[in-house]
PDB file of N, CA and C in Angstrom:
ATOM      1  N   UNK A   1     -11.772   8.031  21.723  1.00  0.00           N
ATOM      2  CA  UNK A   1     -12.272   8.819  20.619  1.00  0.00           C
ATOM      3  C   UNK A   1     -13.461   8.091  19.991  1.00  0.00           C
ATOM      4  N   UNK A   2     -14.159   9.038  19.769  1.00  0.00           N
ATOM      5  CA  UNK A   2     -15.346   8.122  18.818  1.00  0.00           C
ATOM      6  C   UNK A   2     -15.882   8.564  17.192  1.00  0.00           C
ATOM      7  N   UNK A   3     -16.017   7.782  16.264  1.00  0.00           N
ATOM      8  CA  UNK A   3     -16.154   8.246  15.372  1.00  0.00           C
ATOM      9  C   UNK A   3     -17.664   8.072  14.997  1.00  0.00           C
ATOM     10  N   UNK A   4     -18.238   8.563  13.705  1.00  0.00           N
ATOM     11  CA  UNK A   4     -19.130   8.408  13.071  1.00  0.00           C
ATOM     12  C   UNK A   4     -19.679   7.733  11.852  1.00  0.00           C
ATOM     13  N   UNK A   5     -20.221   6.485  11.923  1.00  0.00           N
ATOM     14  CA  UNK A   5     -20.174   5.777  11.086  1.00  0.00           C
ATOM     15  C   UNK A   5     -21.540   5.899  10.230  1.00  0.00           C
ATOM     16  N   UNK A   6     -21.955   5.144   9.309  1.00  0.00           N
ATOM     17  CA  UNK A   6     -23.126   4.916   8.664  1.00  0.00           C
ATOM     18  C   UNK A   6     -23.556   3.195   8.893  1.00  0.00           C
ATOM     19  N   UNK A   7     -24.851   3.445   8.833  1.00  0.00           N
ATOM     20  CA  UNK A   7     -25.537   2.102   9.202  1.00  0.00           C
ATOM     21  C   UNK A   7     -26.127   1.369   8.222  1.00  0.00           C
ATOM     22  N   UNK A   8     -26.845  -0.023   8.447  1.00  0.00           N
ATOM     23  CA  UNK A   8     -27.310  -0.284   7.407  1.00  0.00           C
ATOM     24  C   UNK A   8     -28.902   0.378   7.128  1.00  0.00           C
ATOM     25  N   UNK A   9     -28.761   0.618   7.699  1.00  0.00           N
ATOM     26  CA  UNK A   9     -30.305   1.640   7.863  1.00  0.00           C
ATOM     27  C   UNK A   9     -29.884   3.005   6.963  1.00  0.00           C
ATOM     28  N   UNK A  10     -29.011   3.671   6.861  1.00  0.00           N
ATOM     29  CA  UNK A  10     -28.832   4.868   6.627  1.00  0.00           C
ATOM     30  C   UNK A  10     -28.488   5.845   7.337  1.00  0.00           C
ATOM     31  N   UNK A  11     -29.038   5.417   8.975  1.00  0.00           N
ATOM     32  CA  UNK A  11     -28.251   6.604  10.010  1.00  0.00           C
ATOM     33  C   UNK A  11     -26.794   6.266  10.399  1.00  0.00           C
ATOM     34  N   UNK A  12     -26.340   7.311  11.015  1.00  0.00           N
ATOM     35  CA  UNK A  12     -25.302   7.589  11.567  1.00  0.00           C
ATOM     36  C   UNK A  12     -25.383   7.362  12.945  1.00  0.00           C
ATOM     37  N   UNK A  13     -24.514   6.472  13.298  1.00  0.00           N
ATOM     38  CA  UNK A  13     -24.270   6.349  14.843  1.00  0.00           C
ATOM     39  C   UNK A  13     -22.560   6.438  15.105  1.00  0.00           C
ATOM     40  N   UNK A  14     -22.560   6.348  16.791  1.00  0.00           N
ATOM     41  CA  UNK A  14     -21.274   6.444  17.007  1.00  0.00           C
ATOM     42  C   UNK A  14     -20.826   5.160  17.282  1.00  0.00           C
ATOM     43  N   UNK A  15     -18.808   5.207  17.112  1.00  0.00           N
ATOM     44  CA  UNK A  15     -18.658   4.128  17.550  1.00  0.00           C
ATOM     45  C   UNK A  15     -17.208   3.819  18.031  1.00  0.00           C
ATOM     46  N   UNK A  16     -16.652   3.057  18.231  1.00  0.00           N
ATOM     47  CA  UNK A  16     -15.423   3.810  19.389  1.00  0.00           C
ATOM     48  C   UNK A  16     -14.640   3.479  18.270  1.00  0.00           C
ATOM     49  N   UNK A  17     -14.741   2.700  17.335  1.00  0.00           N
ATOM     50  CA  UNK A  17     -13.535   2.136  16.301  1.00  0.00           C
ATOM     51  C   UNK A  17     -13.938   2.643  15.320  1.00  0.00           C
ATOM     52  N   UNK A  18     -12.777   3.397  14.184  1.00  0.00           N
ATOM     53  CA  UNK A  18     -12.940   4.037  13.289  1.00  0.00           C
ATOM     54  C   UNK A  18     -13.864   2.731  11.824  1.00  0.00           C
ATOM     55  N   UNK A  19     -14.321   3.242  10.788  1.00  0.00           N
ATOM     56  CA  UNK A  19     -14.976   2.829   9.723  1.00  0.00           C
ATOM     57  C   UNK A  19     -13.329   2.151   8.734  1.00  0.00           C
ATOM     58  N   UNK A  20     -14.374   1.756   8.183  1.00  0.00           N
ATOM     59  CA  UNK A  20     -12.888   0.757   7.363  1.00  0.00           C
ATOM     60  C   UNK A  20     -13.095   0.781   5.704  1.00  0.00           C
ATOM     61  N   UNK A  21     -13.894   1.626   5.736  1.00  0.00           N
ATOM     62  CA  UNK A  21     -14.623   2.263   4.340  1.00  0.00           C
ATOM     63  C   UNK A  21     -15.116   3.272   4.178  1.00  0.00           C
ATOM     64  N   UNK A  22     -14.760   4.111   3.015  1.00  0.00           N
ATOM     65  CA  UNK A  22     -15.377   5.164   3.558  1.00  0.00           C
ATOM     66  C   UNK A  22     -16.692   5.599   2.014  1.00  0.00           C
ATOM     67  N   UNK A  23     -17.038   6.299   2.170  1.00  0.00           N
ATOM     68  CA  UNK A  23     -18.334   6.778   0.785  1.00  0.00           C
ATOM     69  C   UNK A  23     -18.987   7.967   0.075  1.00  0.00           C
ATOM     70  N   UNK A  24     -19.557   8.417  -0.230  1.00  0.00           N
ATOM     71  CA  UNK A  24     -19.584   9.726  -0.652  1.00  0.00           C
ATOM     72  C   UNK A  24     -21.396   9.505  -1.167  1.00  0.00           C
ATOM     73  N   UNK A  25     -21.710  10.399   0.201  1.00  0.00           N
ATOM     74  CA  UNK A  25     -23.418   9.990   0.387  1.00  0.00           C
ATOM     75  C   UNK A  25     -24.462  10.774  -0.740  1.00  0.00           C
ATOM     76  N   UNK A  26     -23.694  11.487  -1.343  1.00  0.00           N
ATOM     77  CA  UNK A  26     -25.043  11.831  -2.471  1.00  0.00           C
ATOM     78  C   UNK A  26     -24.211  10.686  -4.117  1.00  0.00           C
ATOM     79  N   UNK A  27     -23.653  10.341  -4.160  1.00  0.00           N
ATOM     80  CA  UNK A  27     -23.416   9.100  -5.224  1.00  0.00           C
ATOM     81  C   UNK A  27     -23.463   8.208  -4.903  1.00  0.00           C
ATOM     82  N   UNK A  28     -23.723   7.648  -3.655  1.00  0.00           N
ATOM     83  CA  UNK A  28     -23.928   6.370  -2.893  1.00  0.00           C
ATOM     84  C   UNK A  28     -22.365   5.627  -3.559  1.00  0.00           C
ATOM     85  N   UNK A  29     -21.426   6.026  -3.717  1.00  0.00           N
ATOM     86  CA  UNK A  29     -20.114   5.191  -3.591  1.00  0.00           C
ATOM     87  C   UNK A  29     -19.348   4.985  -2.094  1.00  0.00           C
ATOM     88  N   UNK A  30     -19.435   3.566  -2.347  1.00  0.00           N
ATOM     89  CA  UNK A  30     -18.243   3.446  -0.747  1.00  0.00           C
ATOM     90  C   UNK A  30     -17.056   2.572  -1.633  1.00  0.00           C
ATOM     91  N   UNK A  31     -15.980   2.867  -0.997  1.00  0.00           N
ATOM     92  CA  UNK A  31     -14.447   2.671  -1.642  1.00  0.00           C
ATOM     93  C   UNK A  31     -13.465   2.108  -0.590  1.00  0.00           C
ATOM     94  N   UNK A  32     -12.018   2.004  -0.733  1.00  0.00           N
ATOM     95  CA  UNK A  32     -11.305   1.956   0.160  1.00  0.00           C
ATOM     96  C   UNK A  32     -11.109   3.131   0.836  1.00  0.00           C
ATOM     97  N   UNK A  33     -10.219   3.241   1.953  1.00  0.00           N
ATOM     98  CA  UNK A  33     -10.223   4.685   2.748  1.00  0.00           C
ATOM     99  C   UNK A  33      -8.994   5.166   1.722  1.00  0.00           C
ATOM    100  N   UNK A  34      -7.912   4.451   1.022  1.00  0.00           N
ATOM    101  CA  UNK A  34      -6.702   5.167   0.635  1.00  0.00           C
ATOM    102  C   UNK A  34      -7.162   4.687  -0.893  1.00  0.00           C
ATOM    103  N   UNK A  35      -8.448   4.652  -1.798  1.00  0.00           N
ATOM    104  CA  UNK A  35      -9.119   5.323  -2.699  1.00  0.00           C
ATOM    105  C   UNK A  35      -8.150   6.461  -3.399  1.00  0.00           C
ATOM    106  N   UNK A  36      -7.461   6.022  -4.572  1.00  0.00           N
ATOM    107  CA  UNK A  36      -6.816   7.534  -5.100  1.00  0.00           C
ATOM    108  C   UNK A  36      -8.019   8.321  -5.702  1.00  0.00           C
ATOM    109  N   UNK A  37      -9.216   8.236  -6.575  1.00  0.00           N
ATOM    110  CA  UNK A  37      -9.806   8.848  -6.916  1.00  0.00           C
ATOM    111  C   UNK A  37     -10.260   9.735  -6.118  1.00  0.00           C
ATOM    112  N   UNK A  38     -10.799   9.123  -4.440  1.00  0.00           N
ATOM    113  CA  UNK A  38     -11.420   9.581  -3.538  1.00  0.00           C
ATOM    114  C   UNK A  38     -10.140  11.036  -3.059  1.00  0.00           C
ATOM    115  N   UNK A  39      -9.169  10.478  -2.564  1.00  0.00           N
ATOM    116  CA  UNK A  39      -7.926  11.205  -2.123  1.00  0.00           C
ATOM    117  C   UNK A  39      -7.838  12.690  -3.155  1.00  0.00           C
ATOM    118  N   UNK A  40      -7.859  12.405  -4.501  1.00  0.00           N
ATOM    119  CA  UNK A  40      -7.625  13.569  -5.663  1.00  0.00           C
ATOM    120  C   UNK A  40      -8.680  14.576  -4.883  1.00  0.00           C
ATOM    121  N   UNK A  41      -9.915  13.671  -5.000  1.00  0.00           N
ATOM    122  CA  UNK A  41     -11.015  14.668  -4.394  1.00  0.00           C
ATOM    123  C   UNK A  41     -10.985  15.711  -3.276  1.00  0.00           C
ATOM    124  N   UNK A  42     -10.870  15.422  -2.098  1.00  0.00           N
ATOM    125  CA  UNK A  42     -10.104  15.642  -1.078  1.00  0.00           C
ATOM    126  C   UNK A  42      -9.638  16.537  -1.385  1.00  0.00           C
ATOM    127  N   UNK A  43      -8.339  16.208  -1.805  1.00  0.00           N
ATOM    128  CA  UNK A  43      -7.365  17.522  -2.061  1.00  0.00           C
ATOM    129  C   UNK A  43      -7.785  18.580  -2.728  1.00  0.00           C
ATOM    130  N   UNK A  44      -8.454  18.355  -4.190  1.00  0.00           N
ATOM    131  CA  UNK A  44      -8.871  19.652  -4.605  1.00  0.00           C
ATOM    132  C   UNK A  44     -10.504  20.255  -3.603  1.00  0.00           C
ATOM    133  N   UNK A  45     -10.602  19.825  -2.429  1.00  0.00           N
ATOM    134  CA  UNK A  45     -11.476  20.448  -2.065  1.00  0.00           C
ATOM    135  C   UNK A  45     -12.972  20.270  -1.840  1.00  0.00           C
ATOM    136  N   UNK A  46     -13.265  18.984  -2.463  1.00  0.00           N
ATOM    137  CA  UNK A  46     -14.568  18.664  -3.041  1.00  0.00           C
ATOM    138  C   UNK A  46     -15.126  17.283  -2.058  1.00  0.00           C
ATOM    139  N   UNK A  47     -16.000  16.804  -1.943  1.00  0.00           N
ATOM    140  CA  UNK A  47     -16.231  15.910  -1.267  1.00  0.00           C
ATOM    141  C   UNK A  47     -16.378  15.575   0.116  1.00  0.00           C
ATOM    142  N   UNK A  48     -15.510  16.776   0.922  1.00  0.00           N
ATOM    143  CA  UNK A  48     -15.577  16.272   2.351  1.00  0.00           C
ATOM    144  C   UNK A  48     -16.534  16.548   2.785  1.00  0.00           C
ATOM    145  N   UNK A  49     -17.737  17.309   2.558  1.00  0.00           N
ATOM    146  CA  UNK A  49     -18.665  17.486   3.435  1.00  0.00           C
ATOM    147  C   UNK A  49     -20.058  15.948   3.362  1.00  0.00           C
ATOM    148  N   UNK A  50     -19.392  15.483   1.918  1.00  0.00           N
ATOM    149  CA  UNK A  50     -20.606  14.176   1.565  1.00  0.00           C
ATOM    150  C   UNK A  50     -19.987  12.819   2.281  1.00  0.00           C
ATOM    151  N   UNK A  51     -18.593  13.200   2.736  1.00  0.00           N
ATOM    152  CA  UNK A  51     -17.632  11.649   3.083  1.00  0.00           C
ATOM    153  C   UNK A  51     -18.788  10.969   4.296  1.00  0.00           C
ATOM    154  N   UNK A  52     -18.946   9.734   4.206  1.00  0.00           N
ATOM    155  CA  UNK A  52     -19.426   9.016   5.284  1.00  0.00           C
ATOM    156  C   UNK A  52     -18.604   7.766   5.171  1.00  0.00           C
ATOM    157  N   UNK A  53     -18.428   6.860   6.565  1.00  0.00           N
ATOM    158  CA  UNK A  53     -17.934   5.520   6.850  1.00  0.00           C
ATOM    159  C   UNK A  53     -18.334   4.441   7.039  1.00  0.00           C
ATOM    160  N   UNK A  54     -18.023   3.410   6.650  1.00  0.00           N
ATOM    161  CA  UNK A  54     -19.050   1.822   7.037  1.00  0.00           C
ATOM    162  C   UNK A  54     -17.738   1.273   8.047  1.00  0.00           C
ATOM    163  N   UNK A  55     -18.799   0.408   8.928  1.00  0.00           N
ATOM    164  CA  UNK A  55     -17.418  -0.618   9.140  1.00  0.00           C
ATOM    165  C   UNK A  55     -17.341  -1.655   8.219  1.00  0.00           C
ATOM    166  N   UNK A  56     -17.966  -1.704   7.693  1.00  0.00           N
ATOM    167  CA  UNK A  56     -17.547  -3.288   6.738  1.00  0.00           C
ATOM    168  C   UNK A  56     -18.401  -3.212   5.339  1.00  0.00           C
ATOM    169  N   UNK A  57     -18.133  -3.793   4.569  1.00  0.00           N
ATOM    170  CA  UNK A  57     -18.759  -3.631   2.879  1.00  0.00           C
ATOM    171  C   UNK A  57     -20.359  -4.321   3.016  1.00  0.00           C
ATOM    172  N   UNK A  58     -20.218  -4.923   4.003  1.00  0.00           N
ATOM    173  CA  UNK A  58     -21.775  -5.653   4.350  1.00  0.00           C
ATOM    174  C   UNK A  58     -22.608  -4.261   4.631  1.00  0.00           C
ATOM    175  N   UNK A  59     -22.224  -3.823   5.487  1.00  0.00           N
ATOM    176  CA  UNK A  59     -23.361  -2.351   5.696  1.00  0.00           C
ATOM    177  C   UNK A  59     -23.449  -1.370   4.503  1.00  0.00           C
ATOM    178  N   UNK A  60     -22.221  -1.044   4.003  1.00  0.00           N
ATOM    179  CA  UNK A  60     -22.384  -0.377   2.832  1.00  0.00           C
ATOM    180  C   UNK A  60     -23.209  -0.386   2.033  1.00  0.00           C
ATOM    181  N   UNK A  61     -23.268  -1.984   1.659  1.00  0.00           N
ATOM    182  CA  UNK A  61     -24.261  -2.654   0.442  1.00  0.00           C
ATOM    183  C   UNK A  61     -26.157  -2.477   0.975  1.00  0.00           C
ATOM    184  N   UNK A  62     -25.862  -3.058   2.173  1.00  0.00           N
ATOM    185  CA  UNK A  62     -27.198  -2.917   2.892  1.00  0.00           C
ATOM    186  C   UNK A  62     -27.976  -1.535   2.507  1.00  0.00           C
ATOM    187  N   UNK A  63     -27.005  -0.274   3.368  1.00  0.00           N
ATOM    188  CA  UNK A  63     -27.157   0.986   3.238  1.00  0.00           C
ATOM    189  C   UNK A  63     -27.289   1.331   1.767  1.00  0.00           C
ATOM    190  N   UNK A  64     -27.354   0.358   0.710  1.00  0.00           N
ATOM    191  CA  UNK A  64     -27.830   1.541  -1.111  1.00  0.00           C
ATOM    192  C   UNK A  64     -26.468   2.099  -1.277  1.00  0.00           C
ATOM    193  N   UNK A  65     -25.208   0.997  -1.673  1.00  0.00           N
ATOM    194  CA  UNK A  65     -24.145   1.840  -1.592  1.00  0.00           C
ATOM    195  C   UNK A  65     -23.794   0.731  -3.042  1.00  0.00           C
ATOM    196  N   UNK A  66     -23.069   1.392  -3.943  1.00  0.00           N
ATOM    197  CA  UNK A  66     -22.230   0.334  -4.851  1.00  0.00           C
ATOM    198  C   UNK A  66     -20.746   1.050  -4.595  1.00  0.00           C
ATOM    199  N   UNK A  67     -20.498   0.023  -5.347  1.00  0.00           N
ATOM    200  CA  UNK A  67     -18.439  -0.230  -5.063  1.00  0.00           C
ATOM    201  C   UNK A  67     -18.180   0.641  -6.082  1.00  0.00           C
ATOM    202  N   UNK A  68     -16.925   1.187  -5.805  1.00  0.00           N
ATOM    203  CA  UNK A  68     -15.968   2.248  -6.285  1.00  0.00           C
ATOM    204  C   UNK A  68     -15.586   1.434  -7.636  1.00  0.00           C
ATOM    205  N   UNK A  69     -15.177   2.368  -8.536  1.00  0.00           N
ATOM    206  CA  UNK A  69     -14.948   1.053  -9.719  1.00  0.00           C
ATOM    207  C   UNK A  69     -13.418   1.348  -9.980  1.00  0.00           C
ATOM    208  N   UNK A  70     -12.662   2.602  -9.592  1.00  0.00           N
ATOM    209  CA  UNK A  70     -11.571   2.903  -9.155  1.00  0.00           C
ATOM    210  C   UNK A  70     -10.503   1.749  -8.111  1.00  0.00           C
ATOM    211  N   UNK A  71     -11.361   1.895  -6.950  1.00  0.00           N
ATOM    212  CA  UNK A  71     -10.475   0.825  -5.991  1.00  0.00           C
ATOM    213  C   UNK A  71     -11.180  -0.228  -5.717  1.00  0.00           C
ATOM    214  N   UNK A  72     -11.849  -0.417  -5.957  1.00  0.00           N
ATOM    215  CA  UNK A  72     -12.831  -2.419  -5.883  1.00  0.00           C
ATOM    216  C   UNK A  72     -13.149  -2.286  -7.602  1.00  0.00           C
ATOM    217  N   UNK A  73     -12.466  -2.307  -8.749  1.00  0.00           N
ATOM    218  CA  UNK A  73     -12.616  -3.078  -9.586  1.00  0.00           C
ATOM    219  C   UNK A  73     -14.114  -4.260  -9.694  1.00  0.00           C
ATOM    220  N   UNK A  74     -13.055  -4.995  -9.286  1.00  0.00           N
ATOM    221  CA  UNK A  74     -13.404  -6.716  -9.492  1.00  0.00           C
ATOM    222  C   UNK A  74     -15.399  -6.485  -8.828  1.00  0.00           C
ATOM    223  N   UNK A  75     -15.247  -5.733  -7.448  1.00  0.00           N
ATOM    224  CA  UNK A  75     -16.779  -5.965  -6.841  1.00  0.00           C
ATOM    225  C   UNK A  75     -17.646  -5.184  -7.936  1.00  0.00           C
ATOM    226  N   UNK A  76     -16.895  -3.982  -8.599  1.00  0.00           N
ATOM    227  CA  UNK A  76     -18.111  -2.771  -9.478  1.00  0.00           C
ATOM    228  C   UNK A  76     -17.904  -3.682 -10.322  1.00  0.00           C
ATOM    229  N   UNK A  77     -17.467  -3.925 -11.211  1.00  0.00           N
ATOM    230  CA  UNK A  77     -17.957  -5.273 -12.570  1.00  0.00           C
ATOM    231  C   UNK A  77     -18.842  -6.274 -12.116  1.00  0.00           C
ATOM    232  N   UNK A  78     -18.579  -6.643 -11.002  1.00  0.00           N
ATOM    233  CA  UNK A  78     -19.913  -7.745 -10.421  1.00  0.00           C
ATOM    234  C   UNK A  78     -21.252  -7.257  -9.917  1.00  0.00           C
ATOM    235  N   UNK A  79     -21.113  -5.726  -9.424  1.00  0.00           N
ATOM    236  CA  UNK A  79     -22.330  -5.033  -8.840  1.00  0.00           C
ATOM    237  C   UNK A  79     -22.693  -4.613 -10.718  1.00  0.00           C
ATOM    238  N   UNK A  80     -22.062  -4.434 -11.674  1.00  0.00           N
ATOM    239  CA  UNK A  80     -22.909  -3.961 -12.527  1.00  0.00           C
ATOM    240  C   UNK A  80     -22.964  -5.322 -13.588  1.00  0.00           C
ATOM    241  N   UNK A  81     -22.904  -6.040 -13.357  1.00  0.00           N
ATOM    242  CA  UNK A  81     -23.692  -7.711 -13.659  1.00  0.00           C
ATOM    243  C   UNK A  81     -24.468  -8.551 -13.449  1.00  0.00           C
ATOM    244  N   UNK A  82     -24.696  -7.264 -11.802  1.00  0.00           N
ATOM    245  CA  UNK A  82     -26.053  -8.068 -10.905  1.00  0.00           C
ATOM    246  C   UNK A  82     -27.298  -7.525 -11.589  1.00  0.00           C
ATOM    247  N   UNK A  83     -28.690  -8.265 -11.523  1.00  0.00           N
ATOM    248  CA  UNK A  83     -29.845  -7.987 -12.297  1.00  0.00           C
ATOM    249  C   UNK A  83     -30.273  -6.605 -10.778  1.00  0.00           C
ATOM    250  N   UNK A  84     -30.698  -5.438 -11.310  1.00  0.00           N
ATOM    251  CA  UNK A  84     -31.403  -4.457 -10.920  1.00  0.00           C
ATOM    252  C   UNK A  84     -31.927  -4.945  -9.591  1.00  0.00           C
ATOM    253  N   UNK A  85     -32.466  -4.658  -8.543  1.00  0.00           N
ATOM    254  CA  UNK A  85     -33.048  -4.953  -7.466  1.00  0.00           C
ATOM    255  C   UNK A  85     -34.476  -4.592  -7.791  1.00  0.00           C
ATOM    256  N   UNK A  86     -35.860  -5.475  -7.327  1.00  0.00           N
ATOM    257  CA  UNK A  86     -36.863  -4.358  -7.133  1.00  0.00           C
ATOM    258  C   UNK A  86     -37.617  -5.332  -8.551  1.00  0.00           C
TER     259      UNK A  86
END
């Protein structure tokens, strides 16, 4: 099986092992995959067409992504302590 991941570039490629994160590409959030905020979403309907996957929080970040402040806490208090990029 192959899935579809996100890169640090921004595209999508394939890859035989599923993503280990997943994100929501017009808020640039990537989270855990079992994310309750993310999950609520889901269910009522909303979100699946924006869901994208990283394999690892390194690409995420690369890719213009900040941390969920729901299920990474600890990283969104540190991503919003970091000075602005740019």
């Amino acid at each position: 099986m192959a899935y579809t991941l996100l890169g640090a570039d921004g595209r999508s490629y394939r890859s035989p092992v599923p993503g280990t994160l997943g994100g929501h590409r017009r808020l640039r959030i990537y989270g855990l995959l079992t994310c309750p905020s993310a999950r609520r979403a889901l269910a009522r309907g909303h979100y699946a067409r924006h869901r994208v996957f990283f394999a690892d929080e390194e690409t995420a970040v690369a890719a213009g992504y900040r941390p969920c402040a729901v299920c990474l806490p600890d990283r969104y208090r540190d991503w919003r302590r970091s000075p602005a990029p740019g």
